[in-house]
Protein backbone atom coordinates (compact mmCIF):
# COMPACT_ATOMS: atom_id res chain seq x y z
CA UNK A 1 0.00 0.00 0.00
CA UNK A 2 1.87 3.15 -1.13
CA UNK A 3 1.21 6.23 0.45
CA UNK A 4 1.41 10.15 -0.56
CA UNK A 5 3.52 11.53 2.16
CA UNK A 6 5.52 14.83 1.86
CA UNK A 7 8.46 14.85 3.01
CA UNK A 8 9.12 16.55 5.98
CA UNK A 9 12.47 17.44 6.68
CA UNK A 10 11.81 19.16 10.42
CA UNK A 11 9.55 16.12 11.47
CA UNK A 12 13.32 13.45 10.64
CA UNK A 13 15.38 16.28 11.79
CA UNK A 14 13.58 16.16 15.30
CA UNK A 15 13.30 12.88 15.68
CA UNK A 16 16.96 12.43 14.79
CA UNK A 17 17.32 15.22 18.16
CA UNK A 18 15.74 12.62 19.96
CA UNK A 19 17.49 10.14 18.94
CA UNK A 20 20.94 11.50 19.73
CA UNK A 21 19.57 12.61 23.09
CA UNK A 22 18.21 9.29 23.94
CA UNK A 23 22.29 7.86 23.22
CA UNK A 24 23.92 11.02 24.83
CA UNK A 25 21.96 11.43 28.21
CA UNK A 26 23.07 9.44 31.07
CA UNK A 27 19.83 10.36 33.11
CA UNK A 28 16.98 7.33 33.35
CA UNK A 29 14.84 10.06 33.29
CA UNK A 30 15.51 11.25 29.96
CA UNK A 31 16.05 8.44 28.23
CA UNK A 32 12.42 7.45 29.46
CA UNK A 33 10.93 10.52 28.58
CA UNK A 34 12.58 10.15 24.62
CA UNK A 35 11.33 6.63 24.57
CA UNK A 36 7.65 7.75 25.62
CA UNK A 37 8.27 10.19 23.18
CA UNK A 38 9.43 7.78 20.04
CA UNK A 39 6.51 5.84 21.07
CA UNK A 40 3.97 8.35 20.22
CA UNK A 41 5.87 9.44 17.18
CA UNK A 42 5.35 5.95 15.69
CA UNK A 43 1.50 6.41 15.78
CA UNK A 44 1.41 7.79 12.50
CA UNK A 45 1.99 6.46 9.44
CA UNK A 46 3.76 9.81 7.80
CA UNK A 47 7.09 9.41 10.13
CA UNK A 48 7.01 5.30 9.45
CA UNK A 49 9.51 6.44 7.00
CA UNK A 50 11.84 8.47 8.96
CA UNK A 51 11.77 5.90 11.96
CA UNK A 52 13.14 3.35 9.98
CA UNK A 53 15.59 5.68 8.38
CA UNK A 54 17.26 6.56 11.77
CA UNK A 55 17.13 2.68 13.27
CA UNK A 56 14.39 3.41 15.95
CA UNK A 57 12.97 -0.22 15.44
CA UNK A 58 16.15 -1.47 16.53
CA UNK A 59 16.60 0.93 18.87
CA UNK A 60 13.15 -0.60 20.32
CA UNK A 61 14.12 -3.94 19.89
CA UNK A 62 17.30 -3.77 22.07
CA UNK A 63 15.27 -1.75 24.79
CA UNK A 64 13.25 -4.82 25.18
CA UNK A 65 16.10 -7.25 26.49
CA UNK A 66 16.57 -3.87 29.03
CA UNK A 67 16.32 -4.59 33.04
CA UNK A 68 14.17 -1.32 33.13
CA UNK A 69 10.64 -2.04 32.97
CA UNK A 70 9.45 1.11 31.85
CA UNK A 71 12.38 1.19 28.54
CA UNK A 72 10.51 -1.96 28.12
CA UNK A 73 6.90 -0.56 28.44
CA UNK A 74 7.71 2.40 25.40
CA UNK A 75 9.83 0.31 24.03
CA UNK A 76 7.01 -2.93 23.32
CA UNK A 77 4.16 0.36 22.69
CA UNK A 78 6.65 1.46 20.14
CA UNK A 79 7.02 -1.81 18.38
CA UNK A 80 3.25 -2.32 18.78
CA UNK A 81 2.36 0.60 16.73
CA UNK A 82 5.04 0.23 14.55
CA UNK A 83 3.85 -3.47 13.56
CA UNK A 84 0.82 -3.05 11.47
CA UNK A 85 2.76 -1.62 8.93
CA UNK A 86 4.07 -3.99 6.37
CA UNK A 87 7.66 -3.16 6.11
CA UNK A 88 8.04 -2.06 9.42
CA UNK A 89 6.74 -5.75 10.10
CA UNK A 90 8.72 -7.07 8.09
CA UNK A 91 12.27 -5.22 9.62
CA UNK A 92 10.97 -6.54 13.06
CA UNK A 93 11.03 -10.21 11.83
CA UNK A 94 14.42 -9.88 10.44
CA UNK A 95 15.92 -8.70 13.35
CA UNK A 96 14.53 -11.38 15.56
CA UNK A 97 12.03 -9.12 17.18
CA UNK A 98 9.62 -12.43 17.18
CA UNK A 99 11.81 -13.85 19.82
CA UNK A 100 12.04 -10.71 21.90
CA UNK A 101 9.02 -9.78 22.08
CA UNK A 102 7.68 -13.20 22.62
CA UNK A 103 10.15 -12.75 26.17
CA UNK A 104 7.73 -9.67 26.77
CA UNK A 105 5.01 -12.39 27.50
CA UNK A 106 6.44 -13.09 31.03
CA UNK A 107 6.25 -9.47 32.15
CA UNK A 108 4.87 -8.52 35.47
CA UNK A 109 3.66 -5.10 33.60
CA UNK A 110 0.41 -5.50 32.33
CA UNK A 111 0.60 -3.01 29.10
CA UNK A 112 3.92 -4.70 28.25
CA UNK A 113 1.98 -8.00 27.93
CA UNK A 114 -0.91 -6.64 25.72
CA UNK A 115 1.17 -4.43 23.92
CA UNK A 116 3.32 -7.54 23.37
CA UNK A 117 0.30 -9.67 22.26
CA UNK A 118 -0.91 -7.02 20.21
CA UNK A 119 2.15 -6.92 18.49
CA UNK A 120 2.84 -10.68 18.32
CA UNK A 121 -0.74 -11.17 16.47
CA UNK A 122 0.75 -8.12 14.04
CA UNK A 123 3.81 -9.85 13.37
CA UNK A 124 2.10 -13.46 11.93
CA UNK A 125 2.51 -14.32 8.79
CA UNK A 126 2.86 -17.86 6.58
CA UNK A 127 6.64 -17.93 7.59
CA UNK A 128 6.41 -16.81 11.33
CA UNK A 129 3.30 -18.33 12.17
CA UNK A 130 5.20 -21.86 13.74
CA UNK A 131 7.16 -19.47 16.15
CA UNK A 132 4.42 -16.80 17.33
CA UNK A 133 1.75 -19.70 17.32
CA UNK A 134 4.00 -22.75 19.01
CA UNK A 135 3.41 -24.71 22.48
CA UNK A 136 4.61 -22.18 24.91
CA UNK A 137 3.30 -19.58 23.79
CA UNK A 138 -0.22 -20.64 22.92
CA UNK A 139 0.07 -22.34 26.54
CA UNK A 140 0.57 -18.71 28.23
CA UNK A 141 -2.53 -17.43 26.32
CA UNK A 142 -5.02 -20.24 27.01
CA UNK A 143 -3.46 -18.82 31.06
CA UNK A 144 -4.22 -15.37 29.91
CA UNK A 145 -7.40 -16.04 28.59
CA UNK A 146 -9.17 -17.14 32.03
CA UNK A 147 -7.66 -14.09 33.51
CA UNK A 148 -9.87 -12.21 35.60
CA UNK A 149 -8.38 -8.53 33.85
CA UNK A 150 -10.88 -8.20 31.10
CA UNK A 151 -8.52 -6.88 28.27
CA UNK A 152 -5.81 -9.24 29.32
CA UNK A 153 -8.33 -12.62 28.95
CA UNK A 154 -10.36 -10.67 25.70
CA UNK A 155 -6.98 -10.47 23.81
CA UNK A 156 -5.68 -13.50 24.97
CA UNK A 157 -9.38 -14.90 23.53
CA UNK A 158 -8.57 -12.76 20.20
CA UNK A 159 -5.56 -14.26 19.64
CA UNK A 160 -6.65 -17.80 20.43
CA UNK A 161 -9.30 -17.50 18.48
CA UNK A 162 -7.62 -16.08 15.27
CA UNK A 163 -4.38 -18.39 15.08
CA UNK A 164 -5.31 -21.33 17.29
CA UNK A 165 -8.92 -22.62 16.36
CA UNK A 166 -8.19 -24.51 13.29
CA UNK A 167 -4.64 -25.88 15.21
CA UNK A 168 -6.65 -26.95 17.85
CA UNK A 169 -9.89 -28.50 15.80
CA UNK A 170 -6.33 -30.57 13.52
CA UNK A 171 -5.62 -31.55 16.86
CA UNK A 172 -8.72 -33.06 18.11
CA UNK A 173 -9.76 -34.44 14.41
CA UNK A 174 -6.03 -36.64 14.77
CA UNK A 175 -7.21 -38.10 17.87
């Protein structure tokens, strides 16, 4: 799907700002703040461009193996609105983002886990479908779905419901 947007040199010359500020500060604080920031940036479809231009889906990615659960928190949110987009979909897959943000599944945080479900059910396609929709994984959403946190159980549902029915109904036709 090809879009018409102008380009918009300010827009990639401030999110290159926070870029560099997000690598040059040393306070938590900051670096938070950028990330929340980067997040929200990646809402809208007319700086999908730029983002990938200055790495930020990487940048992302390698907040998400980050002790700090917050980094994490942006960082997933990011990735999550990032991931409808075709080609931003397809960077996260070749950078093993499948993988990482399947880890995001065993967060404490509850928008790191929808975010990361959210994103996972983004990211299927014919040739990551086996590693989103395997054992473990489909295991922690049958948990999620009897959840008693409504959106945690209701996207849990979604997502068994979309990628696991016809899995499940092979299964029980086979024995």
């Amino acid at each position: 799907m090809q879009r018409n947007v102008r380009p918009n040199p300010e827009r990639r010359s401030y999110l290159q700002q926070l870029v560099t500020e997000f690598q040059d500060s040393s306070s938590k604080q900051n670096k938070e703040q950028v990330l929340a920031n980067l997040a929200n940036f990646a809402y809208d479809p007319q700086n999908f461009e730029y983002l990938r231009q200055l790495n930020i889906i990487e940048l992302f990615l390698d907040q998400l193996i980050e002790s700090d659960a917050r980094f994490v928190e942006f960082a997933v949110g990011g990735l999550c609105n990032l991931s409808l987009d075709p080609e931003n979909r397809d960077r996260i897959i070749r950078k093993d983002g499948v993988r990482i943000v399947i880890h995001c599944l065993s967060s404490d945080i509850e928008e790191v886990v929808l975010s990361a479900i959210t994103t996972l059910m983004s990211l299927v396609t014919t040739e990551t479908k086996n590693e989103i929709v395997c054992s473990s994984v489909v295991e922690c959403m049958s948990k999620f779905s009897k959840s008693t946190n409504r959106r945690l159980s209701n996207l849990a549902n979604v997502f068994l419901q979309d990628f696991c029915s016809r899995t499940r109904d092979d299964q029980v036709t086979s024995q």
